[in-house]
Protein backbone atom coordinates (compact mmCIF):
# COMPACT_ATOMS: atom_id res chain seq x y z
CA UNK A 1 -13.71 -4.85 -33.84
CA UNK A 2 -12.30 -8.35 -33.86
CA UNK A 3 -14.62 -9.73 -31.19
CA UNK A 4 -17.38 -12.08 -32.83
CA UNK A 5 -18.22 -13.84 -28.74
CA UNK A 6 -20.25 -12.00 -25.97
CA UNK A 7 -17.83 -13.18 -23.59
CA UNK A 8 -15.17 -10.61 -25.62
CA UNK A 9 -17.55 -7.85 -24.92
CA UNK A 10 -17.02 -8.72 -21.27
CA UNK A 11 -13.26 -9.10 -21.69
CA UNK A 12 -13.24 -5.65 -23.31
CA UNK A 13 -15.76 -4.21 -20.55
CA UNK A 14 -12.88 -5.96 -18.08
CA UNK A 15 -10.37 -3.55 -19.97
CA UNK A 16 -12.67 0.38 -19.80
CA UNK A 17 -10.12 0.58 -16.48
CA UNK A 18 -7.36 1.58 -19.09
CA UNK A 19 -9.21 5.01 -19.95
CA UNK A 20 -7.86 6.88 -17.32
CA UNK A 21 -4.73 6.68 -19.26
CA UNK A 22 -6.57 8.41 -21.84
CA UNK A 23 -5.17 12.41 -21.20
CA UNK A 24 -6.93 14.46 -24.04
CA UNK A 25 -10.69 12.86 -22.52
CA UNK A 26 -9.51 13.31 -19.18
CA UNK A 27 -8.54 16.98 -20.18
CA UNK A 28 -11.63 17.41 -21.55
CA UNK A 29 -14.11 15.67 -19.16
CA UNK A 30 -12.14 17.93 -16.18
CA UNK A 31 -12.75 20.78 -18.29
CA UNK A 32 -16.16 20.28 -18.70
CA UNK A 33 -17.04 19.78 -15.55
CA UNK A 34 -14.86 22.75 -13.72
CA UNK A 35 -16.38 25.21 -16.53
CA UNK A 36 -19.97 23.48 -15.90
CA UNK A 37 -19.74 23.91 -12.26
CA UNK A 38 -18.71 27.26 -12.27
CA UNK A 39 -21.51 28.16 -14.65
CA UNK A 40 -23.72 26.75 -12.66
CA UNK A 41 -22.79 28.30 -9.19
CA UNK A 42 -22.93 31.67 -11.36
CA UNK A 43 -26.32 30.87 -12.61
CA UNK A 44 -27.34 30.39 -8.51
CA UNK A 45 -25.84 33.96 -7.39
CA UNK A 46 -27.31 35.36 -10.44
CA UNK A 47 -30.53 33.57 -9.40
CA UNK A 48 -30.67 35.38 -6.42
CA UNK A 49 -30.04 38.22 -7.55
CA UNK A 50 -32.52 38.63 -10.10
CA UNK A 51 -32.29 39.11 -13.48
CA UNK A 52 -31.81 37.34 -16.85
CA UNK A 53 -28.22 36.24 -16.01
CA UNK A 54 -29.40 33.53 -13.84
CA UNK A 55 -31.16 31.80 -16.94
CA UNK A 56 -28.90 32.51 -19.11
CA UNK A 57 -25.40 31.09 -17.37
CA UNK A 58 -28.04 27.73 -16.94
CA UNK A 59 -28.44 27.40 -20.54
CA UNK A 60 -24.50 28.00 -21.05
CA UNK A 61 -24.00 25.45 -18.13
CA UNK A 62 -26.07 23.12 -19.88
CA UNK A 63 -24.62 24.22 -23.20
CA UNK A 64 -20.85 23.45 -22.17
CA UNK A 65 -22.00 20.11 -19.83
CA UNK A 66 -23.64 18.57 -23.15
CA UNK A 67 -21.22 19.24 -25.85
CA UNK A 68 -18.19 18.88 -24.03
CA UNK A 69 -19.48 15.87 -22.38
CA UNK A 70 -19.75 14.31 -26.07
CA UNK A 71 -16.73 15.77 -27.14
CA UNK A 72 -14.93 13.37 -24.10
CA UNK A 73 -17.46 10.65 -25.30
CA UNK A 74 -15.76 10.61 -28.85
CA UNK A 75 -12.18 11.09 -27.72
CA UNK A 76 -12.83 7.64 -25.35
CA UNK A 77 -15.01 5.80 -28.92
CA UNK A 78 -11.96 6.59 -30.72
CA UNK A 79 -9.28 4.60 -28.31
CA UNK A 80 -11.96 1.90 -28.12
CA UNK A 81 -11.70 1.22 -31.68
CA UNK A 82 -7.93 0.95 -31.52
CA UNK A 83 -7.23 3.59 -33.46
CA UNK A 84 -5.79 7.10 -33.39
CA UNK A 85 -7.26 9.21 -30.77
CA UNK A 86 -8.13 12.99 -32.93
CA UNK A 87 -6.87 16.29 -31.46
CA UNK A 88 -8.96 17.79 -29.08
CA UNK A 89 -10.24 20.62 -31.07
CA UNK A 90 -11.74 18.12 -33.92
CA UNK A 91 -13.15 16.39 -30.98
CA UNK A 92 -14.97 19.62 -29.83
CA UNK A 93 -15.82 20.67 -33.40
CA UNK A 94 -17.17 17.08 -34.16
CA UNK A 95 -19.74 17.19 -30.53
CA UNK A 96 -20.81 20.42 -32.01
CA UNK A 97 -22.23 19.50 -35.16
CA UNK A 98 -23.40 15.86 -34.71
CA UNK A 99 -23.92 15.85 -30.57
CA UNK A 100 -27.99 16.99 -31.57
CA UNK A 101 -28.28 13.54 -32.87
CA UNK A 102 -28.57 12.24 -29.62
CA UNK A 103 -31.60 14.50 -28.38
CA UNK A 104 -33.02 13.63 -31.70
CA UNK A 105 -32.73 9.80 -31.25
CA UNK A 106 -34.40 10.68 -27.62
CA UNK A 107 -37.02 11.76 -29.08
CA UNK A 108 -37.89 9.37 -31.27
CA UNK A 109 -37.64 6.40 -28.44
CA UNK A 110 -39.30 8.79 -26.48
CA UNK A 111 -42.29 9.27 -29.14
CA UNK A 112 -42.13 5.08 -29.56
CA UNK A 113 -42.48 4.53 -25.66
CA UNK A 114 -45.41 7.41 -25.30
CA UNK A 115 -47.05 5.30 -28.27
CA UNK A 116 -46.87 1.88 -26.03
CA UNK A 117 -47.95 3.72 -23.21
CA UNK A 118 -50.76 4.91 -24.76
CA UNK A 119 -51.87 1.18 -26.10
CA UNK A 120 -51.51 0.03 -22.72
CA UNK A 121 -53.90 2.49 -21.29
CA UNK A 122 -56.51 2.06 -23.99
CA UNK A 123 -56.76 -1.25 -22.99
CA UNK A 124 -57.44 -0.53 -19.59
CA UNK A 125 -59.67 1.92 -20.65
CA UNK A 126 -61.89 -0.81 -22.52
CA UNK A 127 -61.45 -3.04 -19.21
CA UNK A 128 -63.84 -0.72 -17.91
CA UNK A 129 -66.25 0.74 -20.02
CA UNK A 130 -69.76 -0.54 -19.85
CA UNK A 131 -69.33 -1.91 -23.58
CA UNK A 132 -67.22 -4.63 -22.31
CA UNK A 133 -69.83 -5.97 -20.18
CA UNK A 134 -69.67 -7.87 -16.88
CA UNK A 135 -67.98 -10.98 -18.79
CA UNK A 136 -65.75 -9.64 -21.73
CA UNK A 137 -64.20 -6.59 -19.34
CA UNK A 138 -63.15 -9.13 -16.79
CA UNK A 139 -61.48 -11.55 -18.96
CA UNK A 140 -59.88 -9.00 -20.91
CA UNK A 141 -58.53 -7.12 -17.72
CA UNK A 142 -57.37 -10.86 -17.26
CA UNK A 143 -55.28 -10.73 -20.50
CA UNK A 144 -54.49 -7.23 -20.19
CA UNK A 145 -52.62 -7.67 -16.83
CA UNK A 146 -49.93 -10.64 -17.68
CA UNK A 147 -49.31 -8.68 -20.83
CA UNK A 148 -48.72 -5.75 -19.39
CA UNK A 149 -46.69 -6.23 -16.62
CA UNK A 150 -43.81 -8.30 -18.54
CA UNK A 151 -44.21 -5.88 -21.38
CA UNK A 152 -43.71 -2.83 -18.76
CA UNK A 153 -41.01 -4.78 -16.73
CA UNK A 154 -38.84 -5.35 -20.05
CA UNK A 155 -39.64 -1.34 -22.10
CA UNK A 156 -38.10 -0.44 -18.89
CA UNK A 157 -34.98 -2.81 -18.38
CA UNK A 158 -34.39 -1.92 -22.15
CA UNK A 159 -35.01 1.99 -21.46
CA UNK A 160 -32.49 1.30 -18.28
CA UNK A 161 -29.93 -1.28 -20.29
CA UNK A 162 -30.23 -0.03 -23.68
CA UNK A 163 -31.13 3.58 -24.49
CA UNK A 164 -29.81 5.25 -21.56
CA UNK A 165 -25.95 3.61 -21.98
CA UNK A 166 -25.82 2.87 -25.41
CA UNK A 167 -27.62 5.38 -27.46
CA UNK A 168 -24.89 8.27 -26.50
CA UNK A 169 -21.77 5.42 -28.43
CA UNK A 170 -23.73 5.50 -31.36
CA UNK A 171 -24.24 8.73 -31.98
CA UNK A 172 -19.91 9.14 -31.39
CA UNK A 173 -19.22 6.66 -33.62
CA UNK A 174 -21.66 7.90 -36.19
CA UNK A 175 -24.32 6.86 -36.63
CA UNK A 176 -27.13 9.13 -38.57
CA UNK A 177 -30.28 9.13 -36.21
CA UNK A 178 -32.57 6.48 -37.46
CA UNK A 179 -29.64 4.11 -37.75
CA UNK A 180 -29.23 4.84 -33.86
CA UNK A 181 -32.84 4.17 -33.63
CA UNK A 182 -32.41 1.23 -35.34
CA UNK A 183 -29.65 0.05 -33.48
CA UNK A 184 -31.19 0.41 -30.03
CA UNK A 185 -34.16 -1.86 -31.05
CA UNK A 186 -32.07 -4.75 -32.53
CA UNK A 187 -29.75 -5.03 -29.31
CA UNK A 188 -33.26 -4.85 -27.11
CA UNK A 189 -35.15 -7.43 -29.89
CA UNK A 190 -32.10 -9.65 -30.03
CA UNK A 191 -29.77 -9.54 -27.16
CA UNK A 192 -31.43 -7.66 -24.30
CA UNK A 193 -30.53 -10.10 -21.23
CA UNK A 194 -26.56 -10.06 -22.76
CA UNK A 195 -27.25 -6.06 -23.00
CA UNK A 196 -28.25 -5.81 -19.46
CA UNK A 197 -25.65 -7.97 -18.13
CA UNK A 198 -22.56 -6.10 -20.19
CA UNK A 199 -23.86 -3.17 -18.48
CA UNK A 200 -24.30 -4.55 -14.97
CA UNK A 201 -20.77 -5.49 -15.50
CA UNK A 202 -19.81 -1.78 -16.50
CA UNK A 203 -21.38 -0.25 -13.79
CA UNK A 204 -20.03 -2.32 -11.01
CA UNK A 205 -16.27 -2.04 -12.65
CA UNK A 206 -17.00 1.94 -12.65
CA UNK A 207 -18.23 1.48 -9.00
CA UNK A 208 -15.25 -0.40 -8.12
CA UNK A 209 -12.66 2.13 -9.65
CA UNK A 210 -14.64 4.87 -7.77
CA UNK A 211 -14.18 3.33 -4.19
CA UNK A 212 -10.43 2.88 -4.95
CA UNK A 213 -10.20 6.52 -5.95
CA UNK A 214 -12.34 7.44 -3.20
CA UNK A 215 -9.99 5.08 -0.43
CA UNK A 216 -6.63 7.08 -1.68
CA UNK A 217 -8.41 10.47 -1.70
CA UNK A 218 -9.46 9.85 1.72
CA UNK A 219 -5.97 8.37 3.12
CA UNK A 220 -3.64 10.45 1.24
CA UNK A 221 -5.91 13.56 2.26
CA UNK A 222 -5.88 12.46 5.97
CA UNK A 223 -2.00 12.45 5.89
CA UNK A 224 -1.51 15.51 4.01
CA UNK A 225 -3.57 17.84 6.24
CA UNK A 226 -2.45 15.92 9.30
CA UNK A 227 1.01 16.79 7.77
CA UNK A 228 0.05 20.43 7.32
CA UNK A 229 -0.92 21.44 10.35
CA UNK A 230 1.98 20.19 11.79
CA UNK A 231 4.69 20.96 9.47
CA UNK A 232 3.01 24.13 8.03
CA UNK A 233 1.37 25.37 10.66
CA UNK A 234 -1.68 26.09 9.22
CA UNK A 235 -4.09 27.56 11.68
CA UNK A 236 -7.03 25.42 10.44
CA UNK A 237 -7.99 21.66 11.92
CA UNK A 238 -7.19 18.72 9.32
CA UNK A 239 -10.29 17.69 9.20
CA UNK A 240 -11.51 21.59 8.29
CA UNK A 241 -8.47 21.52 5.46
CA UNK A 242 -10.39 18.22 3.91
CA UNK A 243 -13.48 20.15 3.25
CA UNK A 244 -12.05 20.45 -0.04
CA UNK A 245 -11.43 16.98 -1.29
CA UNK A 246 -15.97 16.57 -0.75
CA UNK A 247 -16.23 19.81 -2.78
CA UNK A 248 -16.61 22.36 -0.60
CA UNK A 249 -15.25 25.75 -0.70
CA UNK A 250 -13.55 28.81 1.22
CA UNK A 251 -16.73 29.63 3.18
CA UNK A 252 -16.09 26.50 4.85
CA UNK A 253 -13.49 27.98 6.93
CA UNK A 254 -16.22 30.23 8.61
CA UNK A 255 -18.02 26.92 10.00
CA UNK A 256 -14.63 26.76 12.95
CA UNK A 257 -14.11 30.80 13.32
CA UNK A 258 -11.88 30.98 10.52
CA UNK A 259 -11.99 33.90 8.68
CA UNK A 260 -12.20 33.17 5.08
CA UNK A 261 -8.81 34.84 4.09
CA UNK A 262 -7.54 34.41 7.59
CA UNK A 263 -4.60 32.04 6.35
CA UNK A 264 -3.41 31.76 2.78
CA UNK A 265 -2.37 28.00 2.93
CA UNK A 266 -5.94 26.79 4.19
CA UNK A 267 -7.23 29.07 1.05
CA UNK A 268 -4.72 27.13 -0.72
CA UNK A 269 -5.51 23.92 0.55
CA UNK A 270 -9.23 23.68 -0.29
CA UNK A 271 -8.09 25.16 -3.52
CA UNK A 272 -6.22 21.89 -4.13
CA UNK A 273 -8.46 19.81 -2.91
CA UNK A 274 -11.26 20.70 -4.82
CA UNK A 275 -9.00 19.65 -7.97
CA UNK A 276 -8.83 16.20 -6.36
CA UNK A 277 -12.22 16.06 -5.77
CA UNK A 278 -13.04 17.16 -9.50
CA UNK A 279 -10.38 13.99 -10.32
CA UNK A 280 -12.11 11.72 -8.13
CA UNK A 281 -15.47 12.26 -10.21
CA UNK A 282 -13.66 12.54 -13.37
CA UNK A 283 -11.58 8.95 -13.48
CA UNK A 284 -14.97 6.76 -12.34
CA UNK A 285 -16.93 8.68 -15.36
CA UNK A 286 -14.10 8.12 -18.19
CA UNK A 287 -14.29 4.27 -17.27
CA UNK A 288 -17.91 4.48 -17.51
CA UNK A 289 -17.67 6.18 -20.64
CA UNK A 290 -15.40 3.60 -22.23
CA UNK A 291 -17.28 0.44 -20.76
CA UNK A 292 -20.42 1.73 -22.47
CA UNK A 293 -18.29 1.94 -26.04
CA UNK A 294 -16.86 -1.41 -25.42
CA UNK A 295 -19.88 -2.69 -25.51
CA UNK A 296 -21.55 -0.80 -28.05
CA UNK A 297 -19.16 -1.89 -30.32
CA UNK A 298 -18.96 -5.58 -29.51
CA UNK A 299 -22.74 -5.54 -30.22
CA UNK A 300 -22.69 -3.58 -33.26
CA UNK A 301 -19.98 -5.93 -34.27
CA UNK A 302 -21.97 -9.30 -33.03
CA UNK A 303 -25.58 -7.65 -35.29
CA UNK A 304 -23.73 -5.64 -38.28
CA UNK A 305 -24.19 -3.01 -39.43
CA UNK A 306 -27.48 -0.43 -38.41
């Protein structure tokens, strides 16, 4: 990385909106989700149902959601580094042996946050006992308070700016486990107000993108069913044949006395629109994706190495 100034982290957060032009994570990300949604709506039928099919399509939901989520995650690393973005199969075969590192680095800043937790409460505890007396408990309640609400208030804006966003980068651009670890505490020790704002600046570019997608999906799908009851004829009202774009399905038709395979172009049309509705999710979460590595590596650059 050639940045060495928090303000190039923010000109590099400015420029996560060129990963939609990234095809192989887009390919992947779409995948993921169309194979984890259909997994999942197997898992409910199965669920009702009965059976052990309904468990086990979860897991596999679950299964293909996490690795091939990472497997985008280190297709999008790779272009923010500048360098050659690997086949998709290494990709996949890369999530699948080193993607565990991430649950395991959970863990561990799980374990570390269970261990404050537990400090904080044992002070409380001792606020109240009867050894403290009617002097000592008071005052120590009185210490115990200021400490831990800003201690509280900033375990959670790290937990919120730090872990959650950045832990995932490290692990793609890998980083063994405890240097994740390590990693996470430095840019919470060191930099945690820059941390919070890079991020803050990541999610409200990734909200922006998303309400631009989400302006042409809704005009260009007003015009195109508008269109295609007109010009096609299709026996369905527009705003029926736009069920599609929010994610819905063919027993939508059903909901205005259409019979689900009443008309093959209304089939068709939710069809289609549920691919732009899986693009409209996909585009906002690739720019998140590569916001979160621009910054990861602009702060791994700023500390050195974990």
């Amino acid at each position: 990385m050639p940045s060495r100034h928090p303000l190039d982290a923010l000109s590099l957060v400015l420029g996560s909106v060129e990963a939609v032009r990234n095809l192989r994570a887009l390919y992947v990300l779409l995948t993921t989700f169309a194979s984890a949604g259909l997994l999942t709506a197997m898992a409910e039928s199965s669920l009702l149902r009965g059976g052990l099919w309904g468990p086990l399509h979860a897991g596999a939901a679950l299964f293909v959601a996490f690795y091939g989520g990472n497997a985008a995650g280190i297709l999008v690393m790779d272009e923010a580094r500048g360098g050659a973005v690997r086949e998709i199969g290494d990709a996949v075969r890369t999530s699948l042996a080193t993607a565990h590192r991430l649950l395991l680095a959970l863990v561990i800043v799980g374990a570390a946050y269970a261990l404050c937790g537990a400090v904080l409460l044992a002070l409380l505890w001792l606020c109240r006992t009867a050894v403290s007396g009617q002097v000592v408990g008071p005052l120590l309640f009185g210490l115990a308070v200021p400490l831990g609400v800003v201690g509280v208030g900033l375990a959670v804006l790290a937990l919120l700016a730090v872990v959650v966003p950045l832990a995932a980068p490290g692990v793609w651009a890998g980083v063994p486990v405890l240097g994740v670890v390590r990693q996470l505490a430095t840019f919470a020790r060191r930099r945690l107000l820059t941390v919070a704002l890079l991020v803050a600046a990541v999610s409200l570019l990734t909200a922006g993108v998303g309400a631009i997608v989400t302006f042409v999906v809704m005009a260009g799908g007003r015009i195109v069913s508008e269109l295609g009851v007109a010009v096609v004829g299709v026996d369905v009202p527009a705003q029926q044949l736009m069920a599609g774009l929010f994610g819905y399905g063919l027993r939508t038709l059903g909901a205005v006395g259409a019979p689900h395979g009443s008309t093959g172009h209304a089939a068709a049309a939710l069809v289609g629109g549920g691919v732009v509705f899986a693009l409209a999710l996909v585009l906002p979460g690739l720019v998140y994706l590569r916001g979160t590595c621009s910054v990861y590596l602009a702060l791994a650059d700023l500390d050195g190495p974990p």
